[in-house]
C-alpha atoms as a PDB file:
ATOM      1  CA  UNK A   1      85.664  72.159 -49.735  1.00  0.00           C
ATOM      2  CA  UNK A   2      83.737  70.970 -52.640  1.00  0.00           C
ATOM      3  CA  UNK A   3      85.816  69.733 -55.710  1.00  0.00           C
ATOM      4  CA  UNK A   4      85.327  70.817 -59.256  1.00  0.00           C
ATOM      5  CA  UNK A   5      82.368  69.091 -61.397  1.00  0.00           C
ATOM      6  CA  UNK A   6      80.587  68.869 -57.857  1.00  0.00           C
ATOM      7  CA  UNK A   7      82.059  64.847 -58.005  1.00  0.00           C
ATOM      8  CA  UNK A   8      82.142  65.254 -53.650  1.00  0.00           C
ATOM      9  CA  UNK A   9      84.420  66.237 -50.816  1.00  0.00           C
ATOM     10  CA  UNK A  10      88.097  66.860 -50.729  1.00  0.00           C
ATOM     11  CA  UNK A  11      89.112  63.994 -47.573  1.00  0.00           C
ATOM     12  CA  UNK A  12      91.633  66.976 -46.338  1.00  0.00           C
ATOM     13  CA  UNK A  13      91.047  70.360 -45.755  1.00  0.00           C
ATOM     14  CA  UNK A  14      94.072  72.065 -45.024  1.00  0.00           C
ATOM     15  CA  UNK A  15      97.966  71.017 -44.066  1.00  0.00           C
ATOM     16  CA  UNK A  16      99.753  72.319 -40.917  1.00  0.00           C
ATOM     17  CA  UNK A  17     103.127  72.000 -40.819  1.00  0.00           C
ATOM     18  CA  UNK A  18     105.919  72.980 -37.972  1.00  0.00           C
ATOM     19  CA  UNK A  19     109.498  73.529 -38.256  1.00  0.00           C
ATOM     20  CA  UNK A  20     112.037  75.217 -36.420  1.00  0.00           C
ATOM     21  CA  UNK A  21     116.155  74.909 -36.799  1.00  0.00           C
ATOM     22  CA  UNK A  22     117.197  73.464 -39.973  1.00  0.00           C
ATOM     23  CA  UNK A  23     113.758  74.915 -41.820  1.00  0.00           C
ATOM     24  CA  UNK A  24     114.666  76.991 -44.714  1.00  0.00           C
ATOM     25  CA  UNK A  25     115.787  73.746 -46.339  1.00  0.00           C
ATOM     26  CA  UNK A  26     113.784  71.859 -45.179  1.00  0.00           C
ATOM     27  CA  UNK A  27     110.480  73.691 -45.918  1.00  0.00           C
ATOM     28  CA  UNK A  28     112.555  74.202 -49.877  1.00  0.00           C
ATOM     29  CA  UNK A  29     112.507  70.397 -50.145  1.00  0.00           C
ATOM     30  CA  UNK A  30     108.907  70.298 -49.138  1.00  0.00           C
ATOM     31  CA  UNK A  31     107.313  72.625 -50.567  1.00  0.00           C
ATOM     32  CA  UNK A  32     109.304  72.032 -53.307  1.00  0.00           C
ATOM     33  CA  UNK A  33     107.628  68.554 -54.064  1.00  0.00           C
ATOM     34  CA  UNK A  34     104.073  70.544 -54.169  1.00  0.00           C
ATOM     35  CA  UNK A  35     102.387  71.892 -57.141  1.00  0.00           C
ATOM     36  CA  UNK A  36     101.403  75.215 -58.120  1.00  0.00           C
ATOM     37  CA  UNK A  37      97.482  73.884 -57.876  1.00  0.00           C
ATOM     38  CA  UNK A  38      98.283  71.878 -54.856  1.00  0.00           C
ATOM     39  CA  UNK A  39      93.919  71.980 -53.933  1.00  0.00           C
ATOM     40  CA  UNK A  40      95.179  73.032 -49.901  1.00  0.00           C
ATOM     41  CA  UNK A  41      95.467  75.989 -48.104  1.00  0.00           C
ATOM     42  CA  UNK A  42      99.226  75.258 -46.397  1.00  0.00           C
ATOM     43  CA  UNK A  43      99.983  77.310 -42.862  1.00  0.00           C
ATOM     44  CA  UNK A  44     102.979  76.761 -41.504  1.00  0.00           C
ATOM     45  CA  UNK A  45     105.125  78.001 -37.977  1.00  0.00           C
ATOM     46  CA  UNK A  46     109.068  78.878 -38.618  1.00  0.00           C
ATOM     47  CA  UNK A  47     110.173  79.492 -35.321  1.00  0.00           C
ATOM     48  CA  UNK A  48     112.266  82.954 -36.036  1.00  0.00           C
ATOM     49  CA  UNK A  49     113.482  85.692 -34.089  1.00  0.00           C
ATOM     50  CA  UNK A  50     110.465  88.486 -33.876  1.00  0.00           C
ATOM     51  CA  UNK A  51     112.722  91.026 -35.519  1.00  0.00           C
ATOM     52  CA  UNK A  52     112.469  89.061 -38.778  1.00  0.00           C
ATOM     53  CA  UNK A  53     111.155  90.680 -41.496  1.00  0.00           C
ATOM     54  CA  UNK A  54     109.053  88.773 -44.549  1.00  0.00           C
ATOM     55  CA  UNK A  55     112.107  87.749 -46.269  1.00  0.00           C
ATOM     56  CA  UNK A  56     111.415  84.368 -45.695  1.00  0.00           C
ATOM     57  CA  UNK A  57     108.007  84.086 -47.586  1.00  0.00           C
ATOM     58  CA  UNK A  58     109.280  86.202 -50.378  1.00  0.00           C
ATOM     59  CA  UNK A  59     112.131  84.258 -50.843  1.00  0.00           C
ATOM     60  CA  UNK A  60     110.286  80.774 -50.960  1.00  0.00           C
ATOM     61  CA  UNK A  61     107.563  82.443 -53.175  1.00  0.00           C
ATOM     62  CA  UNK A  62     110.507  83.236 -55.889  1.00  0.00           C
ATOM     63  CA  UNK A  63     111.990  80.058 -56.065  1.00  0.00           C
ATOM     64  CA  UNK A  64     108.642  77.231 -55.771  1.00  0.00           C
ATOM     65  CA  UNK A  65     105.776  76.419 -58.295  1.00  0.00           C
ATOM     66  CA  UNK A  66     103.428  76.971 -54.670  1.00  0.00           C
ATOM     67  CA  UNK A  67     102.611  80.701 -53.830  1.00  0.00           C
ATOM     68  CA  UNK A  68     104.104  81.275 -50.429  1.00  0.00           C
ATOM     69  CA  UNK A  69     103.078  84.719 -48.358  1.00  0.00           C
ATOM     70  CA  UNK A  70     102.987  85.914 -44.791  1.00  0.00           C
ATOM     71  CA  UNK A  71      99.643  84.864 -42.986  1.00  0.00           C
ATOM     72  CA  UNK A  72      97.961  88.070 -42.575  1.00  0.00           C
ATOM     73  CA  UNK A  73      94.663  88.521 -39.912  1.00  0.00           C
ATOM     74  CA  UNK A  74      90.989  87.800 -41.134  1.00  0.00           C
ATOM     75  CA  UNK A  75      92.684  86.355 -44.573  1.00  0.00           C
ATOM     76  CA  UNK A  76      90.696  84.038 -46.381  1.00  0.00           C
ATOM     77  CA  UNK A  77      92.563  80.327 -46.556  1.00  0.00           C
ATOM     78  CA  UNK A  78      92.588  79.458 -49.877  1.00  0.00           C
ATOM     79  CA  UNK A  79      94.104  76.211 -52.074  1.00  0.00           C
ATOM     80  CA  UNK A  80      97.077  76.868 -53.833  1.00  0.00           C
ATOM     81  CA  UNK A  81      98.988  79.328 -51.305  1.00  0.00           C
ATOM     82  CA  UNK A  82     101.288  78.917 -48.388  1.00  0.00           C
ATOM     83  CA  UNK A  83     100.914  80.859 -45.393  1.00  0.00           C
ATOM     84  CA  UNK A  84     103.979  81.640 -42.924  1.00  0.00           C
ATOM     85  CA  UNK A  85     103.268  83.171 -39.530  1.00  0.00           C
ATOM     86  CA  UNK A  86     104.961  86.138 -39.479  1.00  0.00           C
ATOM     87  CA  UNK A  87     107.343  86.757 -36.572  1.00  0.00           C
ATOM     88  CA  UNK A  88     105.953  87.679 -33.152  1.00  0.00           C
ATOM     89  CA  UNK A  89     102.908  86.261 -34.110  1.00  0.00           C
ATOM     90  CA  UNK A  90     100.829  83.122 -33.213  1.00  0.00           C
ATOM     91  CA  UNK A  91      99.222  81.727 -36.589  1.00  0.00           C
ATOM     92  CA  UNK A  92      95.433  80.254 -36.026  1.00  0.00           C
ATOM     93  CA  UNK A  93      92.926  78.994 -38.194  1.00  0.00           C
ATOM     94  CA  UNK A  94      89.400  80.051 -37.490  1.00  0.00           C
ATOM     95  CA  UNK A  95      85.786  77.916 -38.210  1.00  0.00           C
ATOM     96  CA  UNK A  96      85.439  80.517 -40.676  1.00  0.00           C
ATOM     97  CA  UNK A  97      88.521  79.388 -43.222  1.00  0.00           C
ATOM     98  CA  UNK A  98      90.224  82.715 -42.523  1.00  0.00           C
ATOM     99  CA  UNK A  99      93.883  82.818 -40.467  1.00  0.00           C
ATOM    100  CA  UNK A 100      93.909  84.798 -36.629  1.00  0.00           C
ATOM    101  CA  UNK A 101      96.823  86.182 -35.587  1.00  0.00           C
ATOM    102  CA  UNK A 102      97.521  86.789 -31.993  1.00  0.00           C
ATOM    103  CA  UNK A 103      99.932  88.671 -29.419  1.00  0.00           C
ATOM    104  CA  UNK A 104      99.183  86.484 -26.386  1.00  0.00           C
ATOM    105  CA  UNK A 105     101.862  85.412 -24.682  1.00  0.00           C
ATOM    106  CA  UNK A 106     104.753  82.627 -25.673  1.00  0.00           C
ATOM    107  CA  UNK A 107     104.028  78.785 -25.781  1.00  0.00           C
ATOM    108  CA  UNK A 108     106.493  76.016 -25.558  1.00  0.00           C
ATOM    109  CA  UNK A 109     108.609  79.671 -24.760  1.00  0.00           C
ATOM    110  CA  UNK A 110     108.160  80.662 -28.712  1.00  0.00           C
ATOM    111  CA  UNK A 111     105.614  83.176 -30.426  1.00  0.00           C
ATOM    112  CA  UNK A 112     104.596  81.961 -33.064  1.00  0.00           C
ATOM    113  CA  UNK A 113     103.952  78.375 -31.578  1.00  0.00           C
ATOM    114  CA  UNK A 114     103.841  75.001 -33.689  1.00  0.00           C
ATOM    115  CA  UNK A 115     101.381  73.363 -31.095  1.00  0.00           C
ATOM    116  CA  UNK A 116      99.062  77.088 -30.760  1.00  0.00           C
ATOM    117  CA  UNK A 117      98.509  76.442 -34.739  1.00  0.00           C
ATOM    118  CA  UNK A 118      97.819  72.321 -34.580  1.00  0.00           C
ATOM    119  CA  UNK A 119      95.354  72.694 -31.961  1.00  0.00           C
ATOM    120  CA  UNK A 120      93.544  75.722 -33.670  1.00  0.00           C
ATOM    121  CA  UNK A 121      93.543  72.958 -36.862  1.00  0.00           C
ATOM    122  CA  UNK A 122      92.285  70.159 -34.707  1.00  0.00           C
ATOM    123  CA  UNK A 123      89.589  71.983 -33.687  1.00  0.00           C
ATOM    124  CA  UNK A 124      88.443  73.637 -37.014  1.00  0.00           C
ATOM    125  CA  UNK A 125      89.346  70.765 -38.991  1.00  0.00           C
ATOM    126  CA  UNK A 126      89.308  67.379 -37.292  1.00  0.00           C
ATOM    127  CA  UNK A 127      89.426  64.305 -39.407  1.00  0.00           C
ATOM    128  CA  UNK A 128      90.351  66.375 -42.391  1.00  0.00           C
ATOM    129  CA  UNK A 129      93.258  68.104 -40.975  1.00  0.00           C
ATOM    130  CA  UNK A 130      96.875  66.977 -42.114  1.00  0.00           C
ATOM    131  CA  UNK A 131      99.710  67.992 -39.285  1.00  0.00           C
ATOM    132  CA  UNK A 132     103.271  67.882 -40.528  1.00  0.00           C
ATOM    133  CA  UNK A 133     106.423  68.111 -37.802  1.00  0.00           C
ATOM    134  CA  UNK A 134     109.544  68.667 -39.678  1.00  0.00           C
ATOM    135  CA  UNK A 135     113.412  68.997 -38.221  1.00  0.00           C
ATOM    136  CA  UNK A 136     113.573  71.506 -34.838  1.00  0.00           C
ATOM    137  CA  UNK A 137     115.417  71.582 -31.547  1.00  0.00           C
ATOM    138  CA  UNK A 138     112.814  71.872 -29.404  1.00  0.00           C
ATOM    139  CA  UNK A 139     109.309  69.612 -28.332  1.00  0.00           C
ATOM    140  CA  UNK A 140     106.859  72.623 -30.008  1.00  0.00           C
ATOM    141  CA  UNK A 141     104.454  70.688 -31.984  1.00  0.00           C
ATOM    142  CA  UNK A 142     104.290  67.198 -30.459  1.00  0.00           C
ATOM    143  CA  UNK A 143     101.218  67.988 -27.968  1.00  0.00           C
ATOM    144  CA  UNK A 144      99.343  69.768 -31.097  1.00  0.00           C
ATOM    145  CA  UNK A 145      99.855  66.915 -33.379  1.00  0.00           C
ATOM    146  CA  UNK A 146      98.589  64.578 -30.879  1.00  0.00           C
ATOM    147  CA  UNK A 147      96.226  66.735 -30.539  1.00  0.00           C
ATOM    148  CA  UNK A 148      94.984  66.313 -34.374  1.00  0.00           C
ATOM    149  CA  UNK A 149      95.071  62.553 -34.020  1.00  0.00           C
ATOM    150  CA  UNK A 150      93.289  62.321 -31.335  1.00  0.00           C
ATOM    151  CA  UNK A 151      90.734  64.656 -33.700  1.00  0.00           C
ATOM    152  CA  UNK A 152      90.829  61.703 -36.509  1.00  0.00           C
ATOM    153  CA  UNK A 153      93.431  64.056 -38.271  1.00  0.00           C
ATOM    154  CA  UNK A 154      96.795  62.688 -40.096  1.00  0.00           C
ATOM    155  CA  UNK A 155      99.834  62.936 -37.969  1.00  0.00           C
ATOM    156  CA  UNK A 156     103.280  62.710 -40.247  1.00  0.00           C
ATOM    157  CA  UNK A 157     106.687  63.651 -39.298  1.00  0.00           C
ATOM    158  CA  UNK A 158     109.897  63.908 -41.236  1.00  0.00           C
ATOM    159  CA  UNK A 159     112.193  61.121 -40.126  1.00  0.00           C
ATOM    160  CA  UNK A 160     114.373  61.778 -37.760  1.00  0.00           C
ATOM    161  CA  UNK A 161     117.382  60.362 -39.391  1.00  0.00           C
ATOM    162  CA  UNK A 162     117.205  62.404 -42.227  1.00  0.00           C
ATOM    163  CA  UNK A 163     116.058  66.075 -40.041  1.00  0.00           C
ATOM    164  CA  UNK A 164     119.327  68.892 -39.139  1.00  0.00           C
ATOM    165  CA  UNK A 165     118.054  69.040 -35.660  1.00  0.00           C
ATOM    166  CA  UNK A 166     116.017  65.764 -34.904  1.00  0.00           C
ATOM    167  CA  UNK A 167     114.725  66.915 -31.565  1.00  0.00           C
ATOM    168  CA  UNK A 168     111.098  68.047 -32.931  1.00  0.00           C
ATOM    169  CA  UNK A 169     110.659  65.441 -34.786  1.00  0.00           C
ATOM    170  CA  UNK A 170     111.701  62.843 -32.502  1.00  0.00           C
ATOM    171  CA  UNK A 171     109.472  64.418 -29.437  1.00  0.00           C
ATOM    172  CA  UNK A 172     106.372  64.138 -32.161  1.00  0.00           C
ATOM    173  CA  UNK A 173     107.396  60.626 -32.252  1.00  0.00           C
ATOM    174  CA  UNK A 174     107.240  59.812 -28.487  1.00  0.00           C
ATOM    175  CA  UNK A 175     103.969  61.824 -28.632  1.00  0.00           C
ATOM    176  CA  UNK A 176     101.893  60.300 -30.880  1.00  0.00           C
ATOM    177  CA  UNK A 177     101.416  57.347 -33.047  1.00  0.00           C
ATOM    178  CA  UNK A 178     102.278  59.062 -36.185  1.00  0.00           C
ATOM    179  CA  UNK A 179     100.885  57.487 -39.568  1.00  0.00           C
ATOM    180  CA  UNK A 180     103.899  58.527 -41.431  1.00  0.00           C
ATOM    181  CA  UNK A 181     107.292  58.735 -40.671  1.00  0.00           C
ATOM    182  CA  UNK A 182     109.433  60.174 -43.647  1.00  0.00           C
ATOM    183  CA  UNK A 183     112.034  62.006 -45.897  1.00  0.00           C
ATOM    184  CA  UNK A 184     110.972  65.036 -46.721  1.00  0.00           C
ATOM    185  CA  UNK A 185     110.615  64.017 -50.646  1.00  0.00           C
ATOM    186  CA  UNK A 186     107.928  61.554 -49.234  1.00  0.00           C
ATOM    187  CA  UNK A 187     106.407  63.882 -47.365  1.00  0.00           C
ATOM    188  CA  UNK A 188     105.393  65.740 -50.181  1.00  0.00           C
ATOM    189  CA  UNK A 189     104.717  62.733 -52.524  1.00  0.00           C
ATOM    190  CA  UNK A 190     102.380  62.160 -49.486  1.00  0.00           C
ATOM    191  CA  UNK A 191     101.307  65.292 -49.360  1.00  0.00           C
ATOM    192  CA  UNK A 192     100.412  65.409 -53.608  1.00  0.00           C
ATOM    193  CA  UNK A 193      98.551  62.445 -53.382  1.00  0.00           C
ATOM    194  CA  UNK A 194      96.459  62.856 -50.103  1.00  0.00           C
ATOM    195  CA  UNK A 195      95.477  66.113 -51.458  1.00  0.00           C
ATOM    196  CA  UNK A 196      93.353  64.767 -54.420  1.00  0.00           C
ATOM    197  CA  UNK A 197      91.519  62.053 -52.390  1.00  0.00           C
ATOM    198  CA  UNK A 198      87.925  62.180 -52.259  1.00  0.00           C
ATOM    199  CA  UNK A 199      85.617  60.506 -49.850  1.00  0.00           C
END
């Protein structure tokens, strides 16, 4: 992604983030800390029953400065916008910046998957991939995260002290060496800043 004035290249390229019990606040706080022209595209797994409906993304999208919607197929990623996989869905980003959505079957017994998404982002991203595992009560999202490391990617998670259900985060932990281990405020201090570094 070029910046503007043609100065280089953005370090990062997109943010991943999974979550699962405790994640309406939690993905508040977060996303809360971000700006409206936070530079990233931001796609994130809730695990949520597959007879939700979109009221998640339209009620994050009322109350942050970020645009939040649900990911839709072929979509072009773009700065500036959080996307939420909708329910029943698996959430993938594609080598052509656009998000996939796919029916096949459960991972980690949950559809969408955390780790489905982090290894799509490993793969299209690499080094400039940021994966983010926030508060959950199950292991989804600590074999994709390692999976991003091992890719030169950025592996944070939200401490476990401070998570609702510290399972997730603590699983990411045992995992993978992560190169950040904070509050969620931090996280998206982190987040801010990483976002405007250039090579």
């Amino acid at each position: 992604m070029e910046v503007e004035g043609g100065k280089g290249m953005r370090r990062y390229e997109a943010v991943v983030v999974g979550v699962s019990a405790g994640g309406l606040q939690a993905l508040s706080v977060l996303l809360g800390c971000l700006p409206g022209d936070f530079p990233l595209p931001v796609l994130i797994v809730q695990h949520r029953l597959e007879s939700s409906d979109s009221y998640l993304a339209e009620s994050l999208d009322r109350s942050l400065r970020i645009r939040v919607r649900e990911a839709e197929d072929k979509l072009e990623l773009e700065g500036g916008c959080v996307y939420l996989a909708p329910a029943g869905y698996h959430l993938l980003a594609e080598e052509t910046r656009t998000a996939s959505l796919s029916v096949d079957p459960r991972v980690n017994y949950s559809r969408p998957s955390v780790d489905v998404l982090f290894e799509s982002a490993a793969y299209v991203y690499g080094p400039r991939c940021i994966g983010v595992v926030l508060t959950g009560a199950n292991g989804d999202g600590s074999a994709g995260l390692a999976r991003i490391a091992a890719a030169g990617g950025l592996a944070v998670v939200q401490d476990p002290q401070e998570a609702e259900y510290d399972a997730m985060p603590r699983a990411a932990i045992a995992a993978v060496k992560a190169d950040y281990i904070l509050p969620l405020t931090g996280i998206g201090s982190l987040l801010s800043r990483l976002a405007q570094e250039e090579e």
